[in-house]
N, C-alpha and C. Protein backbone atom coordinates (compact mmCIF):
# COMPACT_ATOMS: atom_id res chain seq x y z
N UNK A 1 -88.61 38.12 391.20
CA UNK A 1 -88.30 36.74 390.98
C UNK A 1 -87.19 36.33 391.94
N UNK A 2 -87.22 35.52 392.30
CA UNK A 2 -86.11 34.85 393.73
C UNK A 2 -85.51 33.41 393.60
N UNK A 3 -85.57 33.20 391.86
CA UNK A 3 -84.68 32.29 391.08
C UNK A 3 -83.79 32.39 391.26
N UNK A 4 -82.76 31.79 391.29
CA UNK A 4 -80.76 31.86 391.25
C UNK A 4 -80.71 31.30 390.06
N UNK A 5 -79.89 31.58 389.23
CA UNK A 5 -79.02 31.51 388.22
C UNK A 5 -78.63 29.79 388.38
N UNK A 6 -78.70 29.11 387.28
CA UNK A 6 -77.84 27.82 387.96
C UNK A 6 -75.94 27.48 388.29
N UNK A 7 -75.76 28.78 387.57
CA UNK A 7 -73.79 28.75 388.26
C UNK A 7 -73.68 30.01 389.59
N UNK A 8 -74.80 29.80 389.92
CA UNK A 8 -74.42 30.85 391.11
C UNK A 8 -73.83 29.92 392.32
N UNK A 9 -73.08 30.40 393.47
CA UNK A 9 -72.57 29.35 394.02
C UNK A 9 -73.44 29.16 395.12
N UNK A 10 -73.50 27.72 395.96
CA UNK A 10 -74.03 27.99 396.97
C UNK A 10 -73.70 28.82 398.43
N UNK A 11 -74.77 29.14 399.19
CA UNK A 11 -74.78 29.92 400.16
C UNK A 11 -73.81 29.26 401.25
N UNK A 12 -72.89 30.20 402.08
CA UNK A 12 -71.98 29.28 403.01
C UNK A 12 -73.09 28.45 404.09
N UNK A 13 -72.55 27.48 405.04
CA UNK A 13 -73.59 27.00 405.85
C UNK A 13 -73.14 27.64 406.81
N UNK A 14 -74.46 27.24 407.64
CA UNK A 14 -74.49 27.76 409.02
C UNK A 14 -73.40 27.60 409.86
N UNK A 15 -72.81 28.66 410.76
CA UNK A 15 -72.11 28.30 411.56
C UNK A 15 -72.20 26.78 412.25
N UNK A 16 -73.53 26.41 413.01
CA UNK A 16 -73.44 25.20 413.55
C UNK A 16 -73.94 24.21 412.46
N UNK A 17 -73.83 24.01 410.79
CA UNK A 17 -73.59 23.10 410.40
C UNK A 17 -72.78 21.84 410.51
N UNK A 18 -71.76 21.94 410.78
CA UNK A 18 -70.94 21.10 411.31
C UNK A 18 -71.39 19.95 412.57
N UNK A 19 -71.83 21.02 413.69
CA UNK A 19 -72.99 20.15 414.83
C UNK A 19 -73.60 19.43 414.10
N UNK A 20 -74.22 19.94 413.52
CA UNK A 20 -75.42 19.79 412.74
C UNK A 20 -75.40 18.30 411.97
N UNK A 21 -74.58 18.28 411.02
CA UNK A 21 -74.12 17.09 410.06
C UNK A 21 -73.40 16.13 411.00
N UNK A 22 -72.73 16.20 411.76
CA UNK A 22 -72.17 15.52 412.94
C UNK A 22 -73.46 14.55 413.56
N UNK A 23 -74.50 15.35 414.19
CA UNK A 23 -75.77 14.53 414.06
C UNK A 23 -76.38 13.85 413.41
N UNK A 24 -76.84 13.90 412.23
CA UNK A 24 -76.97 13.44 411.55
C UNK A 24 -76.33 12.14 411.11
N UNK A 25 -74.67 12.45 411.06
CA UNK A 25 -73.89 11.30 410.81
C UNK A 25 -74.15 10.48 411.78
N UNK A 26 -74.39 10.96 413.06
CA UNK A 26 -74.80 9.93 414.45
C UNK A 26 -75.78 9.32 414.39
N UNK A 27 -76.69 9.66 413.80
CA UNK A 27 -78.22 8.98 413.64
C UNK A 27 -78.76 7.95 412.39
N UNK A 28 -77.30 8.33 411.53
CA UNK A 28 -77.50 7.29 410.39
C UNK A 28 -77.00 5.55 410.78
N UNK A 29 -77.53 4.51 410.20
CA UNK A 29 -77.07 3.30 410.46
C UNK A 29 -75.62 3.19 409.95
N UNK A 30 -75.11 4.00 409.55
CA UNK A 30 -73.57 3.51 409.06
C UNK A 30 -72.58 4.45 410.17
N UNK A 31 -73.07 4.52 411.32
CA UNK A 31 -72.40 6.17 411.84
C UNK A 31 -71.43 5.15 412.58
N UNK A 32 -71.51 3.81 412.77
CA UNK A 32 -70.37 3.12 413.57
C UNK A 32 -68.80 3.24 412.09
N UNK A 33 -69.44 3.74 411.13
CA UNK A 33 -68.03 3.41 410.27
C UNK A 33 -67.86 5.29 410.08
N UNK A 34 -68.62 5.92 410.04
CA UNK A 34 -68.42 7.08 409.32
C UNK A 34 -68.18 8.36 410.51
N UNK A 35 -69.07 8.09 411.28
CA UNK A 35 -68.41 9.12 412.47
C UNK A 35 -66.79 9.14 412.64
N UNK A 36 -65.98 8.25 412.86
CA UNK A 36 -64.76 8.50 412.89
C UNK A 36 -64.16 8.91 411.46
N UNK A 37 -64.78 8.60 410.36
CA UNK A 37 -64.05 8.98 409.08
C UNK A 37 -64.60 10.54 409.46
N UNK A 38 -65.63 11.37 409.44
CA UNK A 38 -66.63 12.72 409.47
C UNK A 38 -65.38 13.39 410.47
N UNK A 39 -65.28 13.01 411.55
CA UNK A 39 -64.39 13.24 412.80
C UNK A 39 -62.73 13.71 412.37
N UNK A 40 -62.26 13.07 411.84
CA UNK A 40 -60.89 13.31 411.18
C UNK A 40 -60.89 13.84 410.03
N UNK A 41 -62.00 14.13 408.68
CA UNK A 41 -61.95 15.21 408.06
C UNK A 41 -62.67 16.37 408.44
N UNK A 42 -63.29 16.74 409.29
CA UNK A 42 -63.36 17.80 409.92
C UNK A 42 -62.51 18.66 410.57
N UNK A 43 -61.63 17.57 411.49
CA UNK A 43 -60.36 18.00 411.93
C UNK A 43 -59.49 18.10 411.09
N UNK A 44 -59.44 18.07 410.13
CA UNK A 44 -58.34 18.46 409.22
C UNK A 44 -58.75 19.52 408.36
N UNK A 45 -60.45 19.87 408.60
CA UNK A 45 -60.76 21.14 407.60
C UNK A 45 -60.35 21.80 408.26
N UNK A 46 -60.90 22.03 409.33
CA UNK A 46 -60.55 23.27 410.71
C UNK A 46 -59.17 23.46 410.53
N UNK A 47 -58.45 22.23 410.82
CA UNK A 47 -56.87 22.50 410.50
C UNK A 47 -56.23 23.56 409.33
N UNK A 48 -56.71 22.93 408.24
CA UNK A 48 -56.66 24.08 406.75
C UNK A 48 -56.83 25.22 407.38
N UNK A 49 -58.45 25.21 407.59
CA UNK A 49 -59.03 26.56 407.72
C UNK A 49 -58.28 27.23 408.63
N UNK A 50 -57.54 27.22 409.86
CA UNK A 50 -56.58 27.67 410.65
C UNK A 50 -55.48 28.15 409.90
N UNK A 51 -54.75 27.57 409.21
CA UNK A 51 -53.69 27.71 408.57
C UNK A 51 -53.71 28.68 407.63
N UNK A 52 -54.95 28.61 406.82
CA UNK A 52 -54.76 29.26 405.57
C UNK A 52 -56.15 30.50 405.94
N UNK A 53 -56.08 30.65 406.96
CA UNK A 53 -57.56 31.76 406.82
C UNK A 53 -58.47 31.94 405.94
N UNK A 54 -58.61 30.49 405.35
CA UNK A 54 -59.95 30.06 404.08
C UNK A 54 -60.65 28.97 404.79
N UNK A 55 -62.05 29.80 404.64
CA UNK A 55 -63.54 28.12 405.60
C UNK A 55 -63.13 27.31 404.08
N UNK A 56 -62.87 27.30 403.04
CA UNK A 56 -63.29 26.60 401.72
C UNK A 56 -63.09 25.02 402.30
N UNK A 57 -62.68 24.73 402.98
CA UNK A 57 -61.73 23.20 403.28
C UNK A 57 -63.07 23.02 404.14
N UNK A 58 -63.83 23.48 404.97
CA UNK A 58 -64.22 22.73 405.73
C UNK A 58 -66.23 23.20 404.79
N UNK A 59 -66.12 24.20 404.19
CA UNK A 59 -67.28 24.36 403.44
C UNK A 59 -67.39 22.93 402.47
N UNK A 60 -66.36 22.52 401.88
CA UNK A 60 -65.94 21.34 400.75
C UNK A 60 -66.32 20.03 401.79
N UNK A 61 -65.99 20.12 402.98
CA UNK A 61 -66.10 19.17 404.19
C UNK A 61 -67.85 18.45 404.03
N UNK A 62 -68.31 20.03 404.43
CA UNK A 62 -69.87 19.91 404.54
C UNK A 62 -70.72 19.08 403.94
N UNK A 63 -70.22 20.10 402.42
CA UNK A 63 -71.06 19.53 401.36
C UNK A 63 -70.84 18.38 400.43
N UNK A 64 -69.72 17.88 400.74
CA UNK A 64 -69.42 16.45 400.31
C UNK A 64 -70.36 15.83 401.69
N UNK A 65 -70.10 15.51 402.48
CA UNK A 65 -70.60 14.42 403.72
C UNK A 65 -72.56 14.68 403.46
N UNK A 66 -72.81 15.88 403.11
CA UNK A 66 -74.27 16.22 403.13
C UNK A 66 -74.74 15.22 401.94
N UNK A 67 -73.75 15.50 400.97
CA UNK A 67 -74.08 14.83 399.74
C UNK A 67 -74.28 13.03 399.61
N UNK A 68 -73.24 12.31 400.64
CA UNK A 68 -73.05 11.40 401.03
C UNK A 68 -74.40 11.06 402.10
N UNK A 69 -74.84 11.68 402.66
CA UNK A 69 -75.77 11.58 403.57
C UNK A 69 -77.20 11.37 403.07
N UNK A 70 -77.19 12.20 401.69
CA UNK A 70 -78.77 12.82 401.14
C UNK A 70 -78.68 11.37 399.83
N UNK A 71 -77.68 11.33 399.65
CA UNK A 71 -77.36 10.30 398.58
C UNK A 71 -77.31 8.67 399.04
N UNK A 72 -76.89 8.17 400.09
CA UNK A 72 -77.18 7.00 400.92
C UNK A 72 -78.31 6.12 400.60
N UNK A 73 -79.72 6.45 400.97
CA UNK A 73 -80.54 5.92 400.91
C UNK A 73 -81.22 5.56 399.21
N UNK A 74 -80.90 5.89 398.49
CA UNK A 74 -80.72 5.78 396.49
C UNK A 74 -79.76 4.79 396.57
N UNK A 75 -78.32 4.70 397.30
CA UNK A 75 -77.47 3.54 397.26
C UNK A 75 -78.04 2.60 397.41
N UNK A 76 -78.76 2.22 398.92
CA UNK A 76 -78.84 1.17 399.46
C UNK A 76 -80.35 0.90 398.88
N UNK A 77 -80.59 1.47 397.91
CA UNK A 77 -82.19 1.12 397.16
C UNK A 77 -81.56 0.35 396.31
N UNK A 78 -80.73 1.06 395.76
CA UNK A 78 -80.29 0.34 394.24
C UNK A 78 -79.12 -1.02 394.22
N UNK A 79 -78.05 -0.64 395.95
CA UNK A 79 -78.09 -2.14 395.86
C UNK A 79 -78.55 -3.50 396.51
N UNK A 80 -79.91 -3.34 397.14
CA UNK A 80 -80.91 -3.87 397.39
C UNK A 80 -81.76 -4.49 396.23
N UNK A 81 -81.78 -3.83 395.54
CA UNK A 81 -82.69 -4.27 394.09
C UNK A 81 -81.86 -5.60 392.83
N UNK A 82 -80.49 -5.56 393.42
CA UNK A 82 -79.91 -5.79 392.69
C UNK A 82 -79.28 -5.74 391.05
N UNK A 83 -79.17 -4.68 391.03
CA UNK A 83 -78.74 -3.76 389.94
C UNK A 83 -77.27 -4.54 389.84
N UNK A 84 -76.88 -4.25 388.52
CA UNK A 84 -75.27 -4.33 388.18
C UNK A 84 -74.85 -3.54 388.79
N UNK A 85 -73.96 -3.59 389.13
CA UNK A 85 -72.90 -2.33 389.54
C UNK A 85 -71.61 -2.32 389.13
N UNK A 86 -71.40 -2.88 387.99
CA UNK A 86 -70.17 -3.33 387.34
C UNK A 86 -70.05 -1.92 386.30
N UNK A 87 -70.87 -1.20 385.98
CA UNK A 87 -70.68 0.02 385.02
C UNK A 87 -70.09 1.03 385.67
N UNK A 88 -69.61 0.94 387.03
CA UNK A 88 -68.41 2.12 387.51
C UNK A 88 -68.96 3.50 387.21
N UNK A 89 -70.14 4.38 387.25
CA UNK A 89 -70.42 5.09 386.46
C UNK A 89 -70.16 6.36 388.11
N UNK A 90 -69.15 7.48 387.85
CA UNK A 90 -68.29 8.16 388.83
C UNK A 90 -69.47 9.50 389.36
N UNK A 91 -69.50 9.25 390.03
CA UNK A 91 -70.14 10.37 391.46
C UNK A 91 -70.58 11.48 390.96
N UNK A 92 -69.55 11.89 390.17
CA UNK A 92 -69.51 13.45 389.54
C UNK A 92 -70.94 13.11 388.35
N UNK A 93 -70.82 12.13 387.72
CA UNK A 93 -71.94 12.55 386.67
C UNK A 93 -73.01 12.08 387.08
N UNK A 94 -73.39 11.75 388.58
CA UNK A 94 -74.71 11.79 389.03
C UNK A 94 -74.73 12.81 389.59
N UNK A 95 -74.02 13.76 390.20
CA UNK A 95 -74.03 14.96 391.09
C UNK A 95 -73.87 16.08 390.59
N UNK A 96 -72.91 16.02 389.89
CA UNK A 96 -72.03 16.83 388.71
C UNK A 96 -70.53 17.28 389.79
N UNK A 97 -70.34 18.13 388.75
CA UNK A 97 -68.51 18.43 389.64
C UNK A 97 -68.75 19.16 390.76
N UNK A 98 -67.57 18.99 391.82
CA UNK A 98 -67.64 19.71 393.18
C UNK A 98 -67.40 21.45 392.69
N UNK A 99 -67.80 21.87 393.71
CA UNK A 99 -67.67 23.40 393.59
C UNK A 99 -66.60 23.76 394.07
């Protein structure tokens, strides 16, 4: 069986993840606002990660922006449709908590 457990953690990413999501951020229609935000927390994971000889800062980097990335297009459905959006309802309990 080649199930995972559901509290198992996820697998680190690829070394060139970072490239990787960087692209991505380039190819999305919001990349004129978010490439420079992606750009300066990256540089500040690396920074951590330098400092403290832990990837966790720039692994946390990844998978927030991935999440932001994979999650985007559900935004701009729902506020296209015109939904309330007055119920504030927080990130975490559509995603659940960060790792």
């Amino acid at each position: 069986m080649t199930a995972q457990p559901l509290d198992s953690p996820a697998p680190p990413p690829s070394p060139a993840a970072g490239a990787q999501l960087r692209a991505r951020i380039a190819a999305s229609p919001r990349a004129d606002r978010w490439l420079p935000a992606w750009d300066l927390e990256w540089t500040q994971a690396l920074e951590t990660a330098r400092q403290t000889l832990s990837l966790a800062a720039a692994y946390e980097t990844i998978a927030t922006w991935t999440r932001r990335l994979d999650t985007a297009p559900a935004v701009d459905a729902f506020l296209e449709g015109g939904c309330d959006t007055s119920d504030g309802i927080p990130l975490e309990d559509v995603l659940g908590p960060r790792r």
